[in-house]
Structures are given as structure tokens and as C-alpha cells.
PDB file of N, CA and C in Angstrom:
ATOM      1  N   UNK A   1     -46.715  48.966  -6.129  1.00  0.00           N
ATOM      2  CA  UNK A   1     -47.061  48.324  -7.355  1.00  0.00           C
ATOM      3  C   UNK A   1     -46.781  49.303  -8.483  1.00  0.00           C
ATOM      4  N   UNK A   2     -46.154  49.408  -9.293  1.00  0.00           N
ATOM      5  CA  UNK A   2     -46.270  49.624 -10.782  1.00  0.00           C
ATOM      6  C   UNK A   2     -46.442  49.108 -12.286  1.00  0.00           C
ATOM      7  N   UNK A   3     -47.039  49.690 -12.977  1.00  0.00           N
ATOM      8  CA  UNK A   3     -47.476  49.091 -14.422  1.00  0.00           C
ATOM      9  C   UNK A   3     -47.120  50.069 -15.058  1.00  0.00           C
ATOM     10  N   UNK A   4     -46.822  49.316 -15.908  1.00  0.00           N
ATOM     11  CA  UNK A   4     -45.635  49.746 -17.214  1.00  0.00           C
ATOM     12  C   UNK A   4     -46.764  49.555 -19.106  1.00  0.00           C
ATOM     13  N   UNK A   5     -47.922  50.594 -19.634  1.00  0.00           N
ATOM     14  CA  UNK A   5     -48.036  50.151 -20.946  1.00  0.00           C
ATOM     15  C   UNK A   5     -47.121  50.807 -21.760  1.00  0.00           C
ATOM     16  N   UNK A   6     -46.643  49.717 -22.546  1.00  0.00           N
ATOM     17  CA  UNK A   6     -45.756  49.565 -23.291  1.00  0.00           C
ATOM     18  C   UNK A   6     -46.158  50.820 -24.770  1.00  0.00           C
ATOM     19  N   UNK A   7     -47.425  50.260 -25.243  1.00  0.00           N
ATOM     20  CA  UNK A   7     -47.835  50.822 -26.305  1.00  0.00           C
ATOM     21  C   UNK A   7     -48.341  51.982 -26.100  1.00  0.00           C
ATOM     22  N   UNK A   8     -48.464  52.594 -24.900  1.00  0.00           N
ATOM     23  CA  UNK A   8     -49.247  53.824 -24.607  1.00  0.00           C
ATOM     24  C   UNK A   8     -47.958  54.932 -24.233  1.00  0.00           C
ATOM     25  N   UNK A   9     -46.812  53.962 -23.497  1.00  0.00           N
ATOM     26  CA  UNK A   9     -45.858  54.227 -22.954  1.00  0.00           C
ATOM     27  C   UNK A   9     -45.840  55.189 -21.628  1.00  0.00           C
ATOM     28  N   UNK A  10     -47.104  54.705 -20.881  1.00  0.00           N
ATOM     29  CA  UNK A  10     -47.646  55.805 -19.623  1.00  0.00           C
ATOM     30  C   UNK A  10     -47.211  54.707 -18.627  1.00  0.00           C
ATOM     31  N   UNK A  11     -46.785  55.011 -17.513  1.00  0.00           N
ATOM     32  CA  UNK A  11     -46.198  54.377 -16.177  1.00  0.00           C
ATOM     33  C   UNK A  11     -46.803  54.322 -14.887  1.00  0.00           C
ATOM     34  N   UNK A  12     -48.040  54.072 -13.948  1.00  0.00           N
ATOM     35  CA  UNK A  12     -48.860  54.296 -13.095  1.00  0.00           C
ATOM     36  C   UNK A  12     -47.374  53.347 -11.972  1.00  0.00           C
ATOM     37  N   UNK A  13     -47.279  53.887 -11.102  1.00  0.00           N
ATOM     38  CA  UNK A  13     -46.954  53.510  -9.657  1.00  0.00           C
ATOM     39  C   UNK A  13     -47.875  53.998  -8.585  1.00  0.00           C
ATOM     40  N   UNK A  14     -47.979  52.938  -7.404  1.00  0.00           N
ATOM     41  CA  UNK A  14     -49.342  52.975  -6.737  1.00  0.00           C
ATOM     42  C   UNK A  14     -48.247  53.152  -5.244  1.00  0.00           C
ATOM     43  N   UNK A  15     -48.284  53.598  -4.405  1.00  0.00           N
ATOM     44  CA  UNK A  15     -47.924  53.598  -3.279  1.00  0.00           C
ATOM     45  C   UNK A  15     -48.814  52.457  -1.923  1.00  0.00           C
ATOM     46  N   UNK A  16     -49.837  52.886  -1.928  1.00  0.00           N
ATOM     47  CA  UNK A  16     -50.656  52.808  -1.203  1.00  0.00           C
ATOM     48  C   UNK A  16     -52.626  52.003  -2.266  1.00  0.00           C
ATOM     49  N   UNK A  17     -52.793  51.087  -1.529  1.00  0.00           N
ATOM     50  CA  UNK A  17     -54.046  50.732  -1.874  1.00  0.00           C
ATOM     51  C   UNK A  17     -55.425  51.343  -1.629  1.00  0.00           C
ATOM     52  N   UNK A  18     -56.281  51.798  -2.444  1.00  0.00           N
ATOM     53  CA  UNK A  18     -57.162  52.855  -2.318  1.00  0.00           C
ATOM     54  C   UNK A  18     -58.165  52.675  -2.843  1.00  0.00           C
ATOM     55  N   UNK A  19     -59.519  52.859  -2.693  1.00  0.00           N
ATOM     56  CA  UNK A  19     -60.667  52.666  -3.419  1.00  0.00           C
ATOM     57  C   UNK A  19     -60.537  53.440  -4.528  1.00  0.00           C
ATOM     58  N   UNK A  20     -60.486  55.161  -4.462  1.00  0.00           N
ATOM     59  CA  UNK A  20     -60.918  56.201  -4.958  1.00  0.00           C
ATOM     60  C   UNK A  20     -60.056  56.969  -4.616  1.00  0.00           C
ATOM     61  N   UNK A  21     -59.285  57.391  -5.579  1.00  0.00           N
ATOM     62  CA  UNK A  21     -58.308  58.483  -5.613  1.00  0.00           C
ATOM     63  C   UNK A  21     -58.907  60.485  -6.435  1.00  0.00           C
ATOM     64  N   UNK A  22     -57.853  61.042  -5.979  1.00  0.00           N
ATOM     65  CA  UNK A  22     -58.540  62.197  -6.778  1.00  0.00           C
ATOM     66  C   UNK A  22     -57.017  62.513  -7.529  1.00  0.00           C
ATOM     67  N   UNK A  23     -57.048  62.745  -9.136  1.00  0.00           N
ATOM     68  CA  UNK A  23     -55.994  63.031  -9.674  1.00  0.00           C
ATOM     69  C   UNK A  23     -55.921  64.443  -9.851  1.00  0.00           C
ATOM     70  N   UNK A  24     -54.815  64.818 -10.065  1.00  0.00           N
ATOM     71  CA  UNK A  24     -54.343  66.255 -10.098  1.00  0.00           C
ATOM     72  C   UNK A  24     -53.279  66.434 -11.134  1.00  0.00           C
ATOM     73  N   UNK A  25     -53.337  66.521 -12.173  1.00  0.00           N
ATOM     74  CA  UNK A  25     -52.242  67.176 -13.229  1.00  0.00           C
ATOM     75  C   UNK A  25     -51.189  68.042 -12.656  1.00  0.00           C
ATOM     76  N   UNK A  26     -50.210  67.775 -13.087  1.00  0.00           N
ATOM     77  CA  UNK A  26     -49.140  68.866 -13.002  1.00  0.00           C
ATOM     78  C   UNK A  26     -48.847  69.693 -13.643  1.00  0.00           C
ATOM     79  N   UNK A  27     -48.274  70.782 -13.802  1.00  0.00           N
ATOM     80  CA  UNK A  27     -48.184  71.816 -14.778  1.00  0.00           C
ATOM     81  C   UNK A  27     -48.039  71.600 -16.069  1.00  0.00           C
ATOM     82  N   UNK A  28     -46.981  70.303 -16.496  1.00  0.00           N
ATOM     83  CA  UNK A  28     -46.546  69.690 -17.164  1.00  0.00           C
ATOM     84  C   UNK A  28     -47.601  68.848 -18.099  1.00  0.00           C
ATOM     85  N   UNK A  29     -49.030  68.769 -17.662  1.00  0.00           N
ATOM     86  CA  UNK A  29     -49.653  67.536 -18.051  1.00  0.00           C
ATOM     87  C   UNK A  29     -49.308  66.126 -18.568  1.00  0.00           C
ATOM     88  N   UNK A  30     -48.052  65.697 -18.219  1.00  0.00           N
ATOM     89  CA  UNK A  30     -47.326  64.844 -17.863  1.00  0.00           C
ATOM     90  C   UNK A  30     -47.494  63.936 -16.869  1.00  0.00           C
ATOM     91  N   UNK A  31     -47.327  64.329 -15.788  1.00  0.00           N
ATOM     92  CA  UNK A  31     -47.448  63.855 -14.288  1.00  0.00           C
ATOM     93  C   UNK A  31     -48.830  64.006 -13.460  1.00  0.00           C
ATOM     94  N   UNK A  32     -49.509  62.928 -13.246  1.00  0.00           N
ATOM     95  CA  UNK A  32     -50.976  63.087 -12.567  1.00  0.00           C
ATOM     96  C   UNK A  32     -50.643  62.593 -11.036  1.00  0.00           C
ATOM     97  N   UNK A  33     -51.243  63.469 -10.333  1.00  0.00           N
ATOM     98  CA  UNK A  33     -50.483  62.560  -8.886  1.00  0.00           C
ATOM     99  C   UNK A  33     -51.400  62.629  -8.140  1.00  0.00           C
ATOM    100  N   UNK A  34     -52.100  61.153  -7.623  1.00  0.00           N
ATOM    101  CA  UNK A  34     -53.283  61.033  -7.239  1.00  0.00           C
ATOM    102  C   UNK A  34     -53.290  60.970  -5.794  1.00  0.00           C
ATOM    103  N   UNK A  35     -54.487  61.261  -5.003  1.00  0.00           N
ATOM    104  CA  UNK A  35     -54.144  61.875  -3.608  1.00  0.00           C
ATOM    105  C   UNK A  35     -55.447  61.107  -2.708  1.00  0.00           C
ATOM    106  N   UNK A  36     -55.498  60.740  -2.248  1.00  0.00           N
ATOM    107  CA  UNK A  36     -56.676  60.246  -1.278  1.00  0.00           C
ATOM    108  C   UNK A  36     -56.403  60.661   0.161  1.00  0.00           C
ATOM    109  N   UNK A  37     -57.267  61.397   0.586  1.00  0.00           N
ATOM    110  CA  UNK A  37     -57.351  62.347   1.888  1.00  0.00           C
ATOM    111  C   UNK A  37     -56.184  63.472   2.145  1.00  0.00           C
ATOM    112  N   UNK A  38     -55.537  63.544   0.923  1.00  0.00           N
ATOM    113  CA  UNK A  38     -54.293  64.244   0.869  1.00  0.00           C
ATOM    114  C   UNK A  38     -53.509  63.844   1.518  1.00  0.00           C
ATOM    115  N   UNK A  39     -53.201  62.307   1.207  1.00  0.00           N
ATOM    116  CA  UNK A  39     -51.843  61.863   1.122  1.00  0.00           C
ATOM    117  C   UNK A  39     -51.547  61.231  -0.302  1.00  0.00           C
ATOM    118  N   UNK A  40     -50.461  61.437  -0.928  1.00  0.00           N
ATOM    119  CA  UNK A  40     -50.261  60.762  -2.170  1.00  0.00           C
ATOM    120  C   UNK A  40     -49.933  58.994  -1.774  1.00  0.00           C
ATOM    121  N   UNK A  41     -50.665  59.101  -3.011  1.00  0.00           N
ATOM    122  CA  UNK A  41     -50.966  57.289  -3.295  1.00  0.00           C
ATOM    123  C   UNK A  41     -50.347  57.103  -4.274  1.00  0.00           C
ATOM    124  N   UNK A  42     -50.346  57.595  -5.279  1.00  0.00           N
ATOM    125  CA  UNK A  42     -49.791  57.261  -6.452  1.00  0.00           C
ATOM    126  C   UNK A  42     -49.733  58.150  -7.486  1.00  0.00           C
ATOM    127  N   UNK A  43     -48.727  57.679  -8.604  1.00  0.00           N
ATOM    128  CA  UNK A  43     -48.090  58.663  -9.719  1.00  0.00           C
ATOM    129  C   UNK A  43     -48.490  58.406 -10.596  1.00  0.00           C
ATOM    130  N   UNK A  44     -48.948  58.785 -11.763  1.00  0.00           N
ATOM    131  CA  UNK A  44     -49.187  58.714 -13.092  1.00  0.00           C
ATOM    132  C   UNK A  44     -48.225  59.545 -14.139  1.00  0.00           C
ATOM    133  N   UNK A  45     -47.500  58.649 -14.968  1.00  0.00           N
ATOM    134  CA  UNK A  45     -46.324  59.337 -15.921  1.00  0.00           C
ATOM    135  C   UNK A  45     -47.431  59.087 -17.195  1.00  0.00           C
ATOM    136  N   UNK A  46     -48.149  60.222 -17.849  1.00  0.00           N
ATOM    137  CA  UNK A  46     -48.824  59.798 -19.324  1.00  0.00           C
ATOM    138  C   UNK A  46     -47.510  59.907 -20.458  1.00  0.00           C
ATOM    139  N   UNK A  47     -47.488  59.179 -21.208  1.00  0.00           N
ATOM    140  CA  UNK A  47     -46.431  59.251 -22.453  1.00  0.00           C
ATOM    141  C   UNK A  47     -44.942  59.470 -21.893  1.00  0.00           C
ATOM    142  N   UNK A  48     -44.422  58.636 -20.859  1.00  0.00           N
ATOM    143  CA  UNK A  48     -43.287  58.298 -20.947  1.00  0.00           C
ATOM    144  C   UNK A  48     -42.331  58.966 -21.588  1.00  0.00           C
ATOM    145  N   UNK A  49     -42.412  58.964 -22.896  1.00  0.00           N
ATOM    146  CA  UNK A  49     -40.945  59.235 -23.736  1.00  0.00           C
ATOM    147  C   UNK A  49     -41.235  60.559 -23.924  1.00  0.00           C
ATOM    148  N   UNK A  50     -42.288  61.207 -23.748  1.00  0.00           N
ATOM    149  CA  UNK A  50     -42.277  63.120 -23.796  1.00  0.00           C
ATOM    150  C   UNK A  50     -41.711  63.514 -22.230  1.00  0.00           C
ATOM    151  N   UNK A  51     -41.715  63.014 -21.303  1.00  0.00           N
ATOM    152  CA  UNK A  51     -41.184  63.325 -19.828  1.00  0.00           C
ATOM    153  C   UNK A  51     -39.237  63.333 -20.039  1.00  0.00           C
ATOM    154  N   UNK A  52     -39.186  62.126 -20.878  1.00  0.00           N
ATOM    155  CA  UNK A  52     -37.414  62.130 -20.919  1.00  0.00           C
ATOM    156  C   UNK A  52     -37.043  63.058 -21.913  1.00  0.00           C
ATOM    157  N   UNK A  53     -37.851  63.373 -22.834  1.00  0.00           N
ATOM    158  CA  UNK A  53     -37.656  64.625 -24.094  1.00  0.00           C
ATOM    159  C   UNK A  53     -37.351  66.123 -23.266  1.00  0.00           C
ATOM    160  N   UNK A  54     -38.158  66.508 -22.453  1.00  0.00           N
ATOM    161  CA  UNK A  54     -38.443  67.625 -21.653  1.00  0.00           C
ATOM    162  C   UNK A  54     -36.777  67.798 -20.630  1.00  0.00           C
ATOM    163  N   UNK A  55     -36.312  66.643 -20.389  1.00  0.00           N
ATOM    164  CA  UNK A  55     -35.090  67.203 -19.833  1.00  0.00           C
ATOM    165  C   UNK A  55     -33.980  67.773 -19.936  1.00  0.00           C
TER     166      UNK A  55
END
């Protein structure tokens, strides 16, 4: 599953269905990548258009 806000311009993709995840920032504070029992479940892109700036 992924969701796309437009106006926030942040991107959540879900791998896996989960009650309760634990997020983890990336160096970047960009990328949150959420982990339940330490397997990744899902990605969090905050602000979109600063991730494509950075390349």
C-alpha cells in the first residue's frame, strides 16, 4: 500500500500490515523506516521534493 499527501508532499509505503511499528530516522531526516520485530514494514519519505533536491 502507498499514500501519496500531496500538500505535505511526504510518501508512506507500507509493505506489510502491522499494529505498531517503531520508526527510525535516517541520517538524512528524510527517510523514516519503520520496523516491527525488526523486519521492515514500511517507508516514510517526509517532504518529497527535499529527497529529489539532495541528489
Amino acid at each position: 500500500m502507498a499514500d501519496y499527501d500531496e500538500r505535505a508532499r511526504d510518501m508512506y509505503v507500507r509493505f506489510k500490515e502491522t499494529q505498531h511499528t517503531e520508526g527510525e530516522p535516517m541520517d538524512d531526516g528524510l527517510v523514516i523506516v519503520h520496523r516491527y520485530k525488526s523486519r521492515i514494514v514500511a517507508i516514510e519519505i517526509v517532504n518529497l521534493s527535499k529527497l529529489t533536491e539532495s541528489v
